[in-house]
Each structure stands twice: as C-alpha cells, then as structure tokens.
Protein backbone atom coordinates (compact mmCIF):
# COMPACT_ATOMS: atom_id res chain seq x y z
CA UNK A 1 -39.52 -26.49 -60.32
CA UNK A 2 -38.56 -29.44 -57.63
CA UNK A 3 -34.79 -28.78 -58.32
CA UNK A 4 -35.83 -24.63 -57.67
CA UNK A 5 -36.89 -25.05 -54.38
CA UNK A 6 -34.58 -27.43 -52.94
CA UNK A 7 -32.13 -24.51 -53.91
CA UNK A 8 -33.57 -21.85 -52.55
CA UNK A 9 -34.52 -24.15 -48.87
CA UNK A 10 -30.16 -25.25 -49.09
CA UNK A 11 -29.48 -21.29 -49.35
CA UNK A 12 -31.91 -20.85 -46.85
CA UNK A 13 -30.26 -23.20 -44.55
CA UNK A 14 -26.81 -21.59 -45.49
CA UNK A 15 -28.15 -18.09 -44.76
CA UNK A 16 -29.45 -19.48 -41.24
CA UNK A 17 -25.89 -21.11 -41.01
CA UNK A 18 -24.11 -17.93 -41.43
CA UNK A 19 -26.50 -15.75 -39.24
CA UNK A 20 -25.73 -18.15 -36.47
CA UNK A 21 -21.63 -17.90 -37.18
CA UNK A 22 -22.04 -13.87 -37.32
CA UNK A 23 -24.02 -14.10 -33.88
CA UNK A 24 -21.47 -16.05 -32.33
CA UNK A 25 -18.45 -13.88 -32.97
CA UNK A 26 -20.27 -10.71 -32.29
CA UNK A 27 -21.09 -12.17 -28.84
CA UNK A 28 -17.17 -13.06 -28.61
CA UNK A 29 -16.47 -9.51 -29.49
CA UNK A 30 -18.79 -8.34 -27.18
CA UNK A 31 -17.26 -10.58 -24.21
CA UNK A 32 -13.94 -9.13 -24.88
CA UNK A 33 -15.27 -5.70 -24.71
CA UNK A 34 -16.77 -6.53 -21.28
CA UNK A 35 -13.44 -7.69 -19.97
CA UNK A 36 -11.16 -5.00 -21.59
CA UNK A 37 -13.56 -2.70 -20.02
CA UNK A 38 -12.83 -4.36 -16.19
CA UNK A 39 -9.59 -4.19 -16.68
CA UNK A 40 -9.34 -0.86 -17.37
CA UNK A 41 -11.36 -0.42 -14.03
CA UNK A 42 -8.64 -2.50 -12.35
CA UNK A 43 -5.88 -0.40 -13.62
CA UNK A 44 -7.79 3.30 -12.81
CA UNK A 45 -8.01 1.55 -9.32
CA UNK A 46 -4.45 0.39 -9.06
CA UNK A 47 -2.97 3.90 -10.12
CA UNK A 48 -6.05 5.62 -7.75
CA UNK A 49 -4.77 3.90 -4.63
CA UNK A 50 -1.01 4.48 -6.31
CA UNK A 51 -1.81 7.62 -6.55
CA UNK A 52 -3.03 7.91 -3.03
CA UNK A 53 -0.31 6.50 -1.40
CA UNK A 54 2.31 9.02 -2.91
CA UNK A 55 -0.11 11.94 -1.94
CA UNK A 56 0.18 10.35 2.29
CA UNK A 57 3.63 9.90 2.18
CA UNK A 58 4.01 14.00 0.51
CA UNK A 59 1.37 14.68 3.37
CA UNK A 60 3.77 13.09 5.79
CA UNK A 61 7.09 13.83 4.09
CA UNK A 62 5.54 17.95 4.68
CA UNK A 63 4.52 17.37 7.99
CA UNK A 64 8.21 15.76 8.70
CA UNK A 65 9.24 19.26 7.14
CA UNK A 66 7.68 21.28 8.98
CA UNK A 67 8.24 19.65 12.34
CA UNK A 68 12.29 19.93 11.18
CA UNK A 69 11.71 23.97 10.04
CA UNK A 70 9.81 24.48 13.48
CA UNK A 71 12.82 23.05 15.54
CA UNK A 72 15.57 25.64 13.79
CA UNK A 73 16.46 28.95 15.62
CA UNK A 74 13.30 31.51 15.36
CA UNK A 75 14.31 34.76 16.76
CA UNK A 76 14.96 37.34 14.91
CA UNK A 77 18.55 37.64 15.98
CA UNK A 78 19.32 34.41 14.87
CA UNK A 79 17.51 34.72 11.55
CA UNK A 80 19.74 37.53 10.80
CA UNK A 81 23.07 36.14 11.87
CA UNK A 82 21.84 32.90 9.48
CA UNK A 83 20.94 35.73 6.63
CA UNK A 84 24.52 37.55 6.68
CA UNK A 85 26.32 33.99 7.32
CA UNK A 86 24.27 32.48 4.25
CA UNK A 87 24.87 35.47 1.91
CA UNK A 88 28.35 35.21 2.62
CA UNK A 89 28.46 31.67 1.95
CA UNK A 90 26.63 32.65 -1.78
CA UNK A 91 25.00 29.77 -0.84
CA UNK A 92 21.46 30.38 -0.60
CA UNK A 93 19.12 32.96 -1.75
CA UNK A 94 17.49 35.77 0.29
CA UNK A 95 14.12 37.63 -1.20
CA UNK A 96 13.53 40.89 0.20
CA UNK A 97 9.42 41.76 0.61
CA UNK A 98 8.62 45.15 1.78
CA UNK A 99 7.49 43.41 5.47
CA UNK A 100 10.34 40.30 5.61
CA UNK A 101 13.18 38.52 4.14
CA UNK A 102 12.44 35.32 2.83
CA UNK A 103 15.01 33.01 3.11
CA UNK A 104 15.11 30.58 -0.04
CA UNK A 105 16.62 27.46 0.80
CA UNK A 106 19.25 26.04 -1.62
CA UNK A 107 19.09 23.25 -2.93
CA UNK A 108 21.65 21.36 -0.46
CA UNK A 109 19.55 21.88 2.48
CA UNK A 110 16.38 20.69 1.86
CA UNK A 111 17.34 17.45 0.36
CA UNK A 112 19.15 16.79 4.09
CA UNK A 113 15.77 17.98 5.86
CA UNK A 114 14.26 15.39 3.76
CA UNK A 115 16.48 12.65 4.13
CA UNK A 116 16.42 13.68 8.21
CA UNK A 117 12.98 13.03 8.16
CA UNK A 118 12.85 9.78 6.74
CA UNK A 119 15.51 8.46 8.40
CA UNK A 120 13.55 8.97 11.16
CA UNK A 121 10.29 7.16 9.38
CA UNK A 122 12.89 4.28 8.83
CA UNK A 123 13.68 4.10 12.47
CA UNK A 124 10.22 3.99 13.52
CA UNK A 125 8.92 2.00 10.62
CA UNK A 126 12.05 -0.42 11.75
CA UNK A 127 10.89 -1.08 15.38
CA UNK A 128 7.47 -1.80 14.46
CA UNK A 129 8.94 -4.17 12.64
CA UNK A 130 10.81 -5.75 15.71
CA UNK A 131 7.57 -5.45 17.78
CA UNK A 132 5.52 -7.34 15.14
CA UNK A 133 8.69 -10.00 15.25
CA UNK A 134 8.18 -10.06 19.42
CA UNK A 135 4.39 -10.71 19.50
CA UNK A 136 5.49 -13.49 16.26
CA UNK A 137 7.95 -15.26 18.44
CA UNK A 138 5.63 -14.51 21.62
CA UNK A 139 2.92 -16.30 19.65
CA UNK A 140 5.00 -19.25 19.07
CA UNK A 141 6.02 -20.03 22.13
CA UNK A 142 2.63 -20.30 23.31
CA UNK A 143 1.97 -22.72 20.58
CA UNK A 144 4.86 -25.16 21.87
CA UNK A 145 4.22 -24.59 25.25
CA UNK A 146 0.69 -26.12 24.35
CA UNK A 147 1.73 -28.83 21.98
CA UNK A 148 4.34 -29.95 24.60
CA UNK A 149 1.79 -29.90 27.97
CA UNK A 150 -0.24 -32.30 24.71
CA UNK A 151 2.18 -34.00 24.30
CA UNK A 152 3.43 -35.25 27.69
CA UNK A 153 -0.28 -36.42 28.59
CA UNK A 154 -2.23 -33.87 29.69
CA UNK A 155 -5.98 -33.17 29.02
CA UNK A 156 -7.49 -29.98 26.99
CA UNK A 157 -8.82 -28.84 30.50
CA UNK A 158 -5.71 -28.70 32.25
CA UNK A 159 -4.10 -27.47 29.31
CA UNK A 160 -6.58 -24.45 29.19
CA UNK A 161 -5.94 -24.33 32.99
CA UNK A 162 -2.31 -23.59 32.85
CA UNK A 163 -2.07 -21.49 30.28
CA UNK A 164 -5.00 -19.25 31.40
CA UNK A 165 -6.79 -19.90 27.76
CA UNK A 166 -9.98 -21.30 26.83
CA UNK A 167 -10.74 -25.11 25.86
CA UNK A 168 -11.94 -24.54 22.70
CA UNK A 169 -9.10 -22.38 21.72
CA UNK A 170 -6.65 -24.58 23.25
CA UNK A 171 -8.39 -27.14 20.61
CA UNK A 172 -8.58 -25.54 17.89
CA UNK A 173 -4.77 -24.89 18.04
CA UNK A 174 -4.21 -28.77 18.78
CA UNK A 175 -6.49 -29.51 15.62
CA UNK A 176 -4.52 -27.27 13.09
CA UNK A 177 -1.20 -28.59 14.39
CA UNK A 178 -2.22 -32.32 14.20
C-alpha cells in the first residue's frame, strides 16, 4: 500500500512536470504569434507608404502631363493640320465622335512627354540638391570661423559679438567640437 502511493505522488509530480513543459512552449508559440503578427503590420505599412509614394509621383507625373498637353498648339487650325500630318505619317490614331476627333497618341509620343517631364523633376530635384550643399558648406564655415576666433584667444562674448550669434549657442558649438 506504501509502495502504491509513492507511485501515484512520483506520477503526480511527473504530470505537474509535464503541465509545466506544455505551458511553457505554448507561451513560446504564443510569443511568436505576437511577433509574426507585428511584422506583418510592419510590412502592410512599408508597402502602404510604398504604395503612396508611387500614387504622388503618378499624381505629379499627370500633372507634368498635362502642363506639357496644355503648352501644344490649341486652335482648331492647328489641330487639323496635326490630324492630316499625323494620318499621313500612319503614325498615330484618330477616333472620330459625332462632336470631335480624338487624337490617340502613339505610343512614341507619350513616352517623350514623359521623359520631358521628368527631366525637368531631375533638374529641379538637382538644384535643391546644390542649395542644400550651399547652406552645408555655409554652415561650416561658420563653424571654423568660430573655432578659429576660439582658438586665437578670444572669449565666448566676443565670439557671440562678432558673429552676431548668441553665447550659449556659440557654446554649445565649442562643446560638441571639443
């Protein structure tokens, strides 16, 4: 009967044992769950703003188009003279409506309007670029101006003085530099 229950209290340990192991890994499982599911927030959000980004630079890539289209010839005498020279040329489509022609541009043309347009992003996108570089180099001068005036002698004060900054600014840029 003594040899019985020490049995059954081991098993009962065991049992306890094994509940605790089970618990464990089903807390594991659960903590990978948790993080699987973040990351597949992260990567929703990642292709959202991805997403968002291609639809501004259509938006601006249409707006680039349309500035282009409103710059060529817009009479009607000229849009007729373009028809005939274009149907001669077989090279781009014309669509007759009861009230207008449509002209249907081929598939030469538009890629140039496109390309036009961002060329012209490039260029403007480019001298940003140089500006940011100006106000960079602008930036560092001041800086050596400053650590030179420190350098031969002179006080924060007078420092701030000449260069028409404040003292604590003029210190804070002497602390991060020393």
């Amino acid at each position: 009967m003594f040899f019985l229950i020490i049995i059954l209290i081991i098993s009962q340990l065991i049992s306890f044992y094994l509940i605790i192991l089970l618990n464990a890994k089903i807390a594991k499982f659960k903590d990978l769950e948790v993080r699987q599911e973040q990351l597949i927030r992260e990567m929703d959000d990642a292709i959202s703003v991805y997403l968002i980004e291609m639809r501004e630079e259509n938006d601006r890539l249409i707006k680039e188009l349309s500035k282009v289209n409103q710059e060529e010839p817009s009479s009607k005498n000229s849009n007729f003279e373009l028809k005939e020279s274009l149907e001669r040329s077989n090279s781009i489509d014309i669509i007759s409506t009861p009230s207008k022609d449509v002209l249907v541009q081929p598939k030469t043309i538009l890629p140039n309007i496109a390309k036009k347009a961002y060329q012209q992003q490039k260029n403007i996108d480019s001298t940003h670029q140089k500006e940011t570089i100006k106000q960079d180099t602008i930036a560092d001068t001041f800086e050596n101006k400053v650590l030179e005036l420190y350098k031969t002698g002179k006080t924060i004060e007078e420092i701030a003085k000449e260069t028409n900054k404040g003292k604590t600014e003029i210190e804070l840029l002497l602390k991060f530099h020393s």
